[in-house]
C-alpha atoms as a PDB file:
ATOM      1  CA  UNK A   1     -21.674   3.092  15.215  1.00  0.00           C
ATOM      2  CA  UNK A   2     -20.965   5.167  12.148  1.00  0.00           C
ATOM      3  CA  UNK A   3     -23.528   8.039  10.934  1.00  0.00           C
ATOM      4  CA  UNK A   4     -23.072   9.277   7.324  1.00  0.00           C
ATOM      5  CA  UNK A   5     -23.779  12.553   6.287  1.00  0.00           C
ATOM      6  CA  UNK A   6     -26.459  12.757   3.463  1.00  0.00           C
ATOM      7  CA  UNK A   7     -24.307  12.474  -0.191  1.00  0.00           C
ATOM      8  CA  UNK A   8     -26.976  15.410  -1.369  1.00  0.00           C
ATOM      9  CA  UNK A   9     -25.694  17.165   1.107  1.00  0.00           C
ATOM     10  CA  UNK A  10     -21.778  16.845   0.360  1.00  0.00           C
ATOM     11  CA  UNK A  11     -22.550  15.972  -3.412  1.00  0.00           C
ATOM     12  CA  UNK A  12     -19.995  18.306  -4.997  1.00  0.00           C
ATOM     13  CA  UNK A  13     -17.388  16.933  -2.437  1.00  0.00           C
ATOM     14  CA  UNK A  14     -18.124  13.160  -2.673  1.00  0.00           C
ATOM     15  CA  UNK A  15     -17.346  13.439  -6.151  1.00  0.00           C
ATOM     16  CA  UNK A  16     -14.292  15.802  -5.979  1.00  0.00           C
ATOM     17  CA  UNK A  17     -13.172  12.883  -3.672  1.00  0.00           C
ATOM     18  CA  UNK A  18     -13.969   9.989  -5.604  1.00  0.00           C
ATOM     19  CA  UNK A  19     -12.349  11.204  -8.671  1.00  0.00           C
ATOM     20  CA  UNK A  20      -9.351  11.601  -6.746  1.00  0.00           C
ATOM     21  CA  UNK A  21      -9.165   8.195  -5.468  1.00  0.00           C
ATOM     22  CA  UNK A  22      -9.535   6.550  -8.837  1.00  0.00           C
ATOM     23  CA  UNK A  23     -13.586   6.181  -9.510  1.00  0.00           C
ATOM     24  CA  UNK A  24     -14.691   6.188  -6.568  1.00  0.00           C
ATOM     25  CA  UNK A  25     -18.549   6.013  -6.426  1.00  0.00           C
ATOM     26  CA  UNK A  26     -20.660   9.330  -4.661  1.00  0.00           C
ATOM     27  CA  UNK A  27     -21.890   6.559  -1.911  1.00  0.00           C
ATOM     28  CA  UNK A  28     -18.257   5.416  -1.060  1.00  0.00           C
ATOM     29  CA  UNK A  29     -17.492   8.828  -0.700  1.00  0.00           C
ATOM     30  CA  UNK A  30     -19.958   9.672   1.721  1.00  0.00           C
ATOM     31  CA  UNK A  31     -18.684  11.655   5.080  1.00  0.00           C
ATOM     32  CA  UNK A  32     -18.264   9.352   8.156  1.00  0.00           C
ATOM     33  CA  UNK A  33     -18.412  11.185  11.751  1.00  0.00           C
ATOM     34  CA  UNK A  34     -18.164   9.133  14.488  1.00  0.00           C
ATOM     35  CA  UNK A  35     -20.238   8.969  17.552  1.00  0.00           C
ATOM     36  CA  UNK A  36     -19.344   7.723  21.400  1.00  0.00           C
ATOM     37  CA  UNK A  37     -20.000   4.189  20.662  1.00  0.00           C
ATOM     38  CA  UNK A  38     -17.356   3.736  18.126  1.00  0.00           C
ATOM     39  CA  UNK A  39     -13.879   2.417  18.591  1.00  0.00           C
ATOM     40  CA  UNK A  40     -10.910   4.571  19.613  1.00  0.00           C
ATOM     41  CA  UNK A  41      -8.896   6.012  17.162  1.00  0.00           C
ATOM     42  CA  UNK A  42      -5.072   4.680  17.308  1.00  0.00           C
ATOM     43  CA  UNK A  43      -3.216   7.621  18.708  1.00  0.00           C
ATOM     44  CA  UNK A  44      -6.131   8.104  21.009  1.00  0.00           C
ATOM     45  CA  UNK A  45      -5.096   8.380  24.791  1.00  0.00           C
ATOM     46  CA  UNK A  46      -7.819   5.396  25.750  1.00  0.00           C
ATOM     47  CA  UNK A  47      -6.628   3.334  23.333  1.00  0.00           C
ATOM     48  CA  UNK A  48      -2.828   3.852  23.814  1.00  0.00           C
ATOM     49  CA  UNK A  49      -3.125   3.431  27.469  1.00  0.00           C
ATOM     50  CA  UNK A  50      -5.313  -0.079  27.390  1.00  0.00           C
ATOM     51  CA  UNK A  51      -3.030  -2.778  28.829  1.00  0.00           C
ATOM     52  CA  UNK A  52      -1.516  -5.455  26.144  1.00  0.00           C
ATOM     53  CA  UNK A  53       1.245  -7.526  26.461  1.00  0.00           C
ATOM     54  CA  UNK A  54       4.818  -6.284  25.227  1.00  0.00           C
ATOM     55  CA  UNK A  55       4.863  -6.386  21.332  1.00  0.00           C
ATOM     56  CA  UNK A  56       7.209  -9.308  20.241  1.00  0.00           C
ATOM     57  CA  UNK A  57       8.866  -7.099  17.402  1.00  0.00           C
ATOM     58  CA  UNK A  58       9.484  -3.429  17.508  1.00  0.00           C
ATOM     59  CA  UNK A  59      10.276  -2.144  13.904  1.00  0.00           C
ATOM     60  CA  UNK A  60      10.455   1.592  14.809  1.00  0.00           C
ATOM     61  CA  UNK A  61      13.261   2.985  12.717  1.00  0.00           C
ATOM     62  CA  UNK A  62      14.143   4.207   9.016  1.00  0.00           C
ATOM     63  CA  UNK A  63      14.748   0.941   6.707  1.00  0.00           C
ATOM     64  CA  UNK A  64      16.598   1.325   3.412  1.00  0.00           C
ATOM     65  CA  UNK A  65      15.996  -1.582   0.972  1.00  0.00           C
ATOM     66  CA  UNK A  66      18.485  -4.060   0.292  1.00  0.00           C
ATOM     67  CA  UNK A  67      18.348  -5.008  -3.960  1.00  0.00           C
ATOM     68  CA  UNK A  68      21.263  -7.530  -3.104  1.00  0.00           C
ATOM     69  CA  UNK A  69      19.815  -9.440  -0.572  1.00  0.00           C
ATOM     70  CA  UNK A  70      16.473  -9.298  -1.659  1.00  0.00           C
ATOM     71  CA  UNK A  71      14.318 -12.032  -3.948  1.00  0.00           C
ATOM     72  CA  UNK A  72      13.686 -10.584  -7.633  1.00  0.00           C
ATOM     73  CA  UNK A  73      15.637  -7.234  -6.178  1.00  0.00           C
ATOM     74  CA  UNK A  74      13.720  -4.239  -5.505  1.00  0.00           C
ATOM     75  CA  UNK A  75      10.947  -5.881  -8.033  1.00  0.00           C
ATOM     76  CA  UNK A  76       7.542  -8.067  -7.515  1.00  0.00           C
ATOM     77  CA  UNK A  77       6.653  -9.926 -10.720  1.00  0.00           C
ATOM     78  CA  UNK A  78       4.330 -12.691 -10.192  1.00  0.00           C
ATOM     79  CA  UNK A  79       5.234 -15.371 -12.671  1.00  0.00           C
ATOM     80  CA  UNK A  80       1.712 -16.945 -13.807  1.00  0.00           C
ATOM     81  CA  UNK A  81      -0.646 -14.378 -14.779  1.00  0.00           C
ATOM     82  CA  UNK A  82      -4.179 -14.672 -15.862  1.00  0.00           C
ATOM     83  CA  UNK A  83      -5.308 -14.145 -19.681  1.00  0.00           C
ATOM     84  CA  UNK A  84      -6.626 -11.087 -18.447  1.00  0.00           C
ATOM     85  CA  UNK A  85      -3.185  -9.662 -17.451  1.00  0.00           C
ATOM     86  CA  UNK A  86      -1.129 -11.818 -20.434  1.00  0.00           C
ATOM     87  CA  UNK A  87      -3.053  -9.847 -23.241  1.00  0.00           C
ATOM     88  CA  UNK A  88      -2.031  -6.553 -21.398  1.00  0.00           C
ATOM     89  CA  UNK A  89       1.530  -7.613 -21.477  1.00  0.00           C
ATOM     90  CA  UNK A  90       1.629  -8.715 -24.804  1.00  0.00           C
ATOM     91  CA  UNK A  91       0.158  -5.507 -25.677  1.00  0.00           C
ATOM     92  CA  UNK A  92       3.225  -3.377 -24.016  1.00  0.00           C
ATOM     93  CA  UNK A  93       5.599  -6.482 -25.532  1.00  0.00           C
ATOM     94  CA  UNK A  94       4.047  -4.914 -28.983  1.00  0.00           C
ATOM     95  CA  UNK A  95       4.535  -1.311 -28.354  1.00  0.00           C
ATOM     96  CA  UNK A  96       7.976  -1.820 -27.355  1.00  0.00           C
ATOM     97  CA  UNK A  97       8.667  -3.870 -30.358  1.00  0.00           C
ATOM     98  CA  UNK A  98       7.335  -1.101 -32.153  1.00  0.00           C
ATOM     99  CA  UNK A  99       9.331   1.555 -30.497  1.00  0.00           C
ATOM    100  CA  UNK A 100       6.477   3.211 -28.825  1.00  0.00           C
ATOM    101  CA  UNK A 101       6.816   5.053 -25.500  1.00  0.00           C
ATOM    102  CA  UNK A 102       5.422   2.548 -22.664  1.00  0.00           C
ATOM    103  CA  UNK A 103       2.734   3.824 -19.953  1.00  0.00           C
ATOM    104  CA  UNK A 104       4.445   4.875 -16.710  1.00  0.00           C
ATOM    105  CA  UNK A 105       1.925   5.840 -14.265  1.00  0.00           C
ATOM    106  CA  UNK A 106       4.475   6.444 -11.308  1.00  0.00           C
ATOM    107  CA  UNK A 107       6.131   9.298 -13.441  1.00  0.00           C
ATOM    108  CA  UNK A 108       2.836  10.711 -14.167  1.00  0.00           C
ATOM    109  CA  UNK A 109       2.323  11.396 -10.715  1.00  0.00           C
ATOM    110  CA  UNK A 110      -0.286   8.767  -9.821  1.00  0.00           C
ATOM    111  CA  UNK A 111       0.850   7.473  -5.956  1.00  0.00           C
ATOM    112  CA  UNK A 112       2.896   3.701  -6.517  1.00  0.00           C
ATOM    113  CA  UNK A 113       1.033   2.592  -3.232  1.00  0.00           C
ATOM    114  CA  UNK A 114       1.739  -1.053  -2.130  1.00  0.00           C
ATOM    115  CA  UNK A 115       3.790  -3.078  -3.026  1.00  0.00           C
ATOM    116  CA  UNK A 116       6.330  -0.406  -4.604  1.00  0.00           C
ATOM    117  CA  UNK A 117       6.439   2.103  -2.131  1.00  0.00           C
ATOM    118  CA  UNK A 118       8.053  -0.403  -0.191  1.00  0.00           C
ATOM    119  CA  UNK A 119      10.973  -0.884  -2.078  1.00  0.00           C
ATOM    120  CA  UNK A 120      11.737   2.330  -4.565  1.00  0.00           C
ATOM    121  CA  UNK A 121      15.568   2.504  -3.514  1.00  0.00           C
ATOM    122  CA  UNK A 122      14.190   5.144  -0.824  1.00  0.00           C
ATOM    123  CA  UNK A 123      13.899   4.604   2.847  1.00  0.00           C
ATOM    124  CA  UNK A 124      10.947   4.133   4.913  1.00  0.00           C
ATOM    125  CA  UNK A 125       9.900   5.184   8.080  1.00  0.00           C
ATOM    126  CA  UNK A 126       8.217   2.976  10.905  1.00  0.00           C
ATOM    127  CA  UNK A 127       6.797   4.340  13.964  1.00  0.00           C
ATOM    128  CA  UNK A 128       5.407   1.804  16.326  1.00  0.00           C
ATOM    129  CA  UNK A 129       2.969   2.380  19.308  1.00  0.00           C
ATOM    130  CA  UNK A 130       1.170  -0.236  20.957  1.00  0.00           C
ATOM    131  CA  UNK A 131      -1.999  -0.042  18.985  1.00  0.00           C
ATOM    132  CA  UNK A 132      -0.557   0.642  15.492  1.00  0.00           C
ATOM    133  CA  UNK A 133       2.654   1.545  13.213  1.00  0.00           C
ATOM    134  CA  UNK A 134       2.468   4.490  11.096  1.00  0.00           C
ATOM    135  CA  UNK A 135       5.147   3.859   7.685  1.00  0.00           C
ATOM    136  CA  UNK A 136       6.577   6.972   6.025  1.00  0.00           C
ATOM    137  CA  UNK A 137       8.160   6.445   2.409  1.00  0.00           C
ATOM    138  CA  UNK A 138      10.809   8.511   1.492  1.00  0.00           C
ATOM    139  CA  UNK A 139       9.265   8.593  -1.782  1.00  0.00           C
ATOM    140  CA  UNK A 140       6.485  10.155  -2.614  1.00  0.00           C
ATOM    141  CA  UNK A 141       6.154  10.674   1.414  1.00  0.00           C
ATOM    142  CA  UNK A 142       3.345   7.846   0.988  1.00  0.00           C
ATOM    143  CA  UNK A 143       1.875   6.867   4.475  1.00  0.00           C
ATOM    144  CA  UNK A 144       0.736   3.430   5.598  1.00  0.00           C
ATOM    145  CA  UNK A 145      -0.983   2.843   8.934  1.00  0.00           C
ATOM    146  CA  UNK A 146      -1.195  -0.964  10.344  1.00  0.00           C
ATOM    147  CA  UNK A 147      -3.338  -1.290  13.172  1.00  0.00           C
ATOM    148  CA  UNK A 148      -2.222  -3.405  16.255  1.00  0.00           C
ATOM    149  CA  UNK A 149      -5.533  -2.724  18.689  1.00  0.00           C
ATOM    150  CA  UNK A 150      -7.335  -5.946  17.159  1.00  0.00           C
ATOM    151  CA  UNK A 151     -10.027  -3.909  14.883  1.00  0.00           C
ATOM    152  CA  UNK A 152     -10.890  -6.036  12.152  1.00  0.00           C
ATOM    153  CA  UNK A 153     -11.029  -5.332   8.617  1.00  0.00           C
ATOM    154  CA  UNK A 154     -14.084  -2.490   7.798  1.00  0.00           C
ATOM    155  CA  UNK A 155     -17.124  -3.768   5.570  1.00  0.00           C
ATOM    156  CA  UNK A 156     -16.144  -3.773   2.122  1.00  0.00           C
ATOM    157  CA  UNK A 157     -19.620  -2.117   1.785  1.00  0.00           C
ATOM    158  CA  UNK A 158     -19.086   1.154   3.421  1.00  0.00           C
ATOM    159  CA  UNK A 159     -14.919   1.538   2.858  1.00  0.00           C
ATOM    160  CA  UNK A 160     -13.255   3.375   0.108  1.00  0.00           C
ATOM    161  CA  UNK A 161     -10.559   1.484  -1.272  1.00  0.00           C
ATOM    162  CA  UNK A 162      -7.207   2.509  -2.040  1.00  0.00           C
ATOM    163  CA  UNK A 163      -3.511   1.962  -2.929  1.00  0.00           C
ATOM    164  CA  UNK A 164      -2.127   1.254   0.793  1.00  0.00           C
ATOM    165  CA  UNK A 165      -5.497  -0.783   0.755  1.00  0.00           C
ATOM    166  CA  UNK A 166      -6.302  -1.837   5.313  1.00  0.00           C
ATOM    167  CA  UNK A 167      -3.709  -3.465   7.494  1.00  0.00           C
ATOM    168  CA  UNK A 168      -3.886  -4.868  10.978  1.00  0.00           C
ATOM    169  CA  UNK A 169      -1.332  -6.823  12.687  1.00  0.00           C
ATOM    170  CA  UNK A 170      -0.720  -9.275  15.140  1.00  0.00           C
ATOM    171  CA  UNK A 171       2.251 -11.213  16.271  1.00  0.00           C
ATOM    172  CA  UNK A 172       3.541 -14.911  16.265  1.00  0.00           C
ATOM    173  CA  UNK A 173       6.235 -15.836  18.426  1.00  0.00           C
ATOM    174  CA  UNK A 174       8.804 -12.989  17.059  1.00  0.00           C
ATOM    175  CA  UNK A 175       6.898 -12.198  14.225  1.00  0.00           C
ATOM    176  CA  UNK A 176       5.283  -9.452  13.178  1.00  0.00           C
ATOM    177  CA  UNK A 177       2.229 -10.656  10.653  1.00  0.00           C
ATOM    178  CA  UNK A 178       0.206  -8.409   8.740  1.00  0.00           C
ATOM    179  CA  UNK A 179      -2.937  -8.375   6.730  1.00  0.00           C
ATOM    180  CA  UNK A 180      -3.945  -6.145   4.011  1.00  0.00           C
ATOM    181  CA  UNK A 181      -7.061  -6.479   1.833  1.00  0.00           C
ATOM    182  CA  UNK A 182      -9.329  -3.322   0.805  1.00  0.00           C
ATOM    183  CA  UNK A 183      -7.602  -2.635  -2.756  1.00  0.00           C
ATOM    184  CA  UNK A 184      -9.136  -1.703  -6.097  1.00  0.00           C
ATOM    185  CA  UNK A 185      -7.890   1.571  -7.425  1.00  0.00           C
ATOM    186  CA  UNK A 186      -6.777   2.581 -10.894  1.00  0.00           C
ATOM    187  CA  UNK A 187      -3.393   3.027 -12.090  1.00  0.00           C
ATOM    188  CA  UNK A 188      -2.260   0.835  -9.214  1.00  0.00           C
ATOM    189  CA  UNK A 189      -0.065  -2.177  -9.814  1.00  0.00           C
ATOM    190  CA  UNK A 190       2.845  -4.079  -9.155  1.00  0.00           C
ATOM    191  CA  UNK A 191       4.866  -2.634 -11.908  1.00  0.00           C
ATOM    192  CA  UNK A 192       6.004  -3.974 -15.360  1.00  0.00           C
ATOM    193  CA  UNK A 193       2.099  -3.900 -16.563  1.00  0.00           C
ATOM    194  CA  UNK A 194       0.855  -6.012 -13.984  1.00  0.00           C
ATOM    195  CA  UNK A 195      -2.185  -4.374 -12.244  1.00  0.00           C
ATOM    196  CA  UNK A 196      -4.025  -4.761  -8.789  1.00  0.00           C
ATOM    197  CA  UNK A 197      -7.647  -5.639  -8.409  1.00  0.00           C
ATOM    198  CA  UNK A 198     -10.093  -5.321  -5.390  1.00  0.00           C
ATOM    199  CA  UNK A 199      -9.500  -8.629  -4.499  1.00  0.00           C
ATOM    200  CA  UNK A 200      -5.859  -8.890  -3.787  1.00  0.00           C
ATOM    201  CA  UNK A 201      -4.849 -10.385  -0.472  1.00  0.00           C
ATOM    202  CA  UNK A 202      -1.315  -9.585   1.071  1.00  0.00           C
ATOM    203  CA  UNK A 203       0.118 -11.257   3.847  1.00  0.00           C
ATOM    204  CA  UNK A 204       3.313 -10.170   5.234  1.00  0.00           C
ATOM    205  CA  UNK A 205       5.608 -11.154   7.964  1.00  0.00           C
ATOM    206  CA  UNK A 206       7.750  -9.131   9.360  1.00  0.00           C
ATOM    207  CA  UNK A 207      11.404 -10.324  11.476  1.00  0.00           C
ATOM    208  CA  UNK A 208      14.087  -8.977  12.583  1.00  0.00           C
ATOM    209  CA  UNK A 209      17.913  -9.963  12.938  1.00  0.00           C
ATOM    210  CA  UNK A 210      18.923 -10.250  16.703  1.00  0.00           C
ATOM    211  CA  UNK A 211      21.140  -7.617  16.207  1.00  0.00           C
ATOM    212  CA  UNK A 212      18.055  -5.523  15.197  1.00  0.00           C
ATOM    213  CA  UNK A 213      19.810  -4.098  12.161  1.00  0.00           C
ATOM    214  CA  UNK A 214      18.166  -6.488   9.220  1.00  0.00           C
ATOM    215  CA  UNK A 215      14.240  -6.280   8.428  1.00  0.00           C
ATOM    216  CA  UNK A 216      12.960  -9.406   6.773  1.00  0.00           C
ATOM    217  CA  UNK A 217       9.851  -9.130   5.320  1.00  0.00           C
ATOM    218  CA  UNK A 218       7.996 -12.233   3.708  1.00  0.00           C
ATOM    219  CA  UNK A 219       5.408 -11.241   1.258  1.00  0.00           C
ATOM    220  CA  UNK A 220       2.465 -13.297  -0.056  1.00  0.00           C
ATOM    221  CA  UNK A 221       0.124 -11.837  -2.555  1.00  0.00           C
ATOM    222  CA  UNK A 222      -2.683 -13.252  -4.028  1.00  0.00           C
ATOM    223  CA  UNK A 223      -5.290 -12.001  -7.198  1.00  0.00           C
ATOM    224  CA  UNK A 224      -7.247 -14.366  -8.600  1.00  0.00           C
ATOM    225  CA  UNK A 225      -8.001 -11.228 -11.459  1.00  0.00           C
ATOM    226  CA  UNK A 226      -4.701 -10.574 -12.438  1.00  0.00           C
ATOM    227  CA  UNK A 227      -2.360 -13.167 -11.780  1.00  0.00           C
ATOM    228  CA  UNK A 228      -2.750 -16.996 -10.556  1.00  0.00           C
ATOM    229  CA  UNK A 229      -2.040 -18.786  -6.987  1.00  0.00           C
ATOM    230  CA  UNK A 230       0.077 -17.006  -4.685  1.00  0.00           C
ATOM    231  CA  UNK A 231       3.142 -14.834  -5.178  1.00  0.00           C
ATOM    232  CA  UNK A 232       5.392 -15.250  -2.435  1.00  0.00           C
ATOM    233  CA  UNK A 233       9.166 -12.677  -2.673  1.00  0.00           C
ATOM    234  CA  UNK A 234      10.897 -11.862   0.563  1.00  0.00           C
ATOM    235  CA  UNK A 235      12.582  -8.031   0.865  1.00  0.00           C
ATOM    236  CA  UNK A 236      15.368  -7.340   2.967  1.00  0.00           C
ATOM    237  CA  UNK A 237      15.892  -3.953   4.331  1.00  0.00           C
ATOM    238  CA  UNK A 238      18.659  -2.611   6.353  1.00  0.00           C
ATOM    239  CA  UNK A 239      18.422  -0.288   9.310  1.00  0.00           C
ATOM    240  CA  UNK A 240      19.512   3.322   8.831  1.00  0.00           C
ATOM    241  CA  UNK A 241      19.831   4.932  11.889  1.00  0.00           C
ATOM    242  CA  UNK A 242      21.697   8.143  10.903  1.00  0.00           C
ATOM    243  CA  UNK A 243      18.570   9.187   7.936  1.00  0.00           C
ATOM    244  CA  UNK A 244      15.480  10.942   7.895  1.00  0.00           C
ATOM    245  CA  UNK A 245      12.667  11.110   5.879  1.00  0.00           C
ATOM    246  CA  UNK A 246      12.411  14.765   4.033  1.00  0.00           C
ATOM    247  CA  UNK A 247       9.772  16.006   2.404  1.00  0.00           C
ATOM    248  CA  UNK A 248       8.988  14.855  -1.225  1.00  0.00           C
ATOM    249  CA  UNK A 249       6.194  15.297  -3.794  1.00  0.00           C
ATOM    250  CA  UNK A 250       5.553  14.466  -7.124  1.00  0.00           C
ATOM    251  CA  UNK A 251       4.447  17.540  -9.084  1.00  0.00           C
ATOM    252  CA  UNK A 252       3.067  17.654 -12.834  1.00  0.00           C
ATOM    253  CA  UNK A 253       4.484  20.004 -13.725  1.00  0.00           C
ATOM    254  CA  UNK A 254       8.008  19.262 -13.387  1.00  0.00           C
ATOM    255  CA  UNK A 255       7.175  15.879 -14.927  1.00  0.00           C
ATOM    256  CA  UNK A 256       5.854  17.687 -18.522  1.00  0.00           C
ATOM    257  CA  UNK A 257       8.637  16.043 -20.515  1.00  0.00           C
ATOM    258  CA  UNK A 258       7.614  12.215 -19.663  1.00  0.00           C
ATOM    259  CA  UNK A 259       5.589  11.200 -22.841  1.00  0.00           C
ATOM    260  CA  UNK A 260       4.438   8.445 -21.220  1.00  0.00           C
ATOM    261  CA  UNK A 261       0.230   8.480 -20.526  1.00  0.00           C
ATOM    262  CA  UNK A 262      -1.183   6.377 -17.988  1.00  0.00           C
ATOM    263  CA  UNK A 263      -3.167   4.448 -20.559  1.00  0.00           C
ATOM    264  CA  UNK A 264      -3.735   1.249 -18.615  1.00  0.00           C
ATOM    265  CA  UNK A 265      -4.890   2.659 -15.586  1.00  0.00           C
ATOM    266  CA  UNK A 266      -8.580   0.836 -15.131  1.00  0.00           C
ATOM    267  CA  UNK A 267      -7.974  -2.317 -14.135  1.00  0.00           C
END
């Protein structure tokens, strides 16, 4: 079981935290150290070394998205969007109109998280062990982990959200499905004005050619806050075997001349 740290005790550090993460609250922020009767971490050798059958799909490799082959390109745009989301883009539909300089909070630094780091024309990494995957972007060096040791999604109560938001995994037949809820962040969206709220759901499901050169990955989204139903766009990706990820960052400084402001970010 988890102990927490008294939030008096790390006050100045909760909050350092939380601002950093987009509003997060003092209490979500609160230090976690684990004791012996919690579960083993991932990499951990007692987890690692617990017998499981042989994973049905092994995505280790770099994958470099495929525009051409891919639904809507290297873009998600649900199609039917709440009133909520409609009066923001008729809002940027104005300022363009007008001229105006649009919001762009990817070139002000603030992390694109999922879905876009998935498909920004730069490669990603996947390592897979038998308890989890660890997912390197190229851009933005952005890192997922997707959990494969059965854990099931933390308490909403006691997690911090963020732009990756939780994934575990399990497979069907030759497919690789994941499940990712724990979102809720500001200035994190799915591009074009379209934002993500704390209760988006995303299913994917991950195949691969029997070649193993082609990644398929099936996407379904759902927000009942931002847009309506589910948005379902499948993403190709082609296997790169002679690239690595390099180090990347995006600093503020070099990024002075963007007028853009993140002026949407809340919600």
């Amino acid at each position: 079981m988890l102990k927490f740290v008294s939030a008096a005790l790390f006050g100045a550090m909760a909050v350092a935290v939380g601002a950093s993460l987009g509003g997060v609250t003092t209490a979500q922020a609160q230090i976690r150290i684990p004791d012996a009767t919690d579960p083993y971490g991932m990499l951990s050798p007692q987890n690692l070394s617990k017998k499981r059958p042989k994973a049905a799909v092994d995505v280790t490799g770099v994958w470099f998205p495929d525009g051409n082959k891919s639904e809507n390109s290297f873009n998600f745009r649900p199609t039917q969007v709440t009133p909520k989301t409609q009066a923001r883009l008729d809002e940027l539909a104005a300022m363009r109109a007008r001229g105006e300089q649009l919001p762009d909070d990817i070139g002000t630094c603030w992390p694109a998280g999922l879905p876009l780091i998935m498909t920004r024309v730069w490669p990603v990494q996947m390592v897979q062990v038998p308890t989890g995957i660890i997912m390197v972007a190229g851009f933005l060096n952005e890192v997922r982990w997707v959990y494969l040791d059965g854990r099931p999604h933390p308490d909403p109560e006691i997690s911090v959200p963020g732009r990756m938001g939780h994934s575990i995994g399990h497979f069907e037949g030759k497919t690789l499905v994941i499940d990712t809820v724990n979102f809720g962040v500001s200035h994190h969206g799915m591009g074009g004005g379209i934002y993500i709220g704390e209760k988006a759901h995303l299913v994917e499901r991950y195949s691969l050619s029997t070649d193993g050169k082609i990644l398929t990955i099936e996407n379904t989204w759902s927000d009942p806050e931002h847009w309506v139903g589910d948005y379902k766009v499948k993403k190709v990706y082609n296997r790169e075997d002679q690239t690595d990820i390099v180090e990347n960052h995006c600093l503020p400084d070099t990024n002075d001349h963007i007028a853009a402001a993140p002026r949407y970010g809340s919600k």
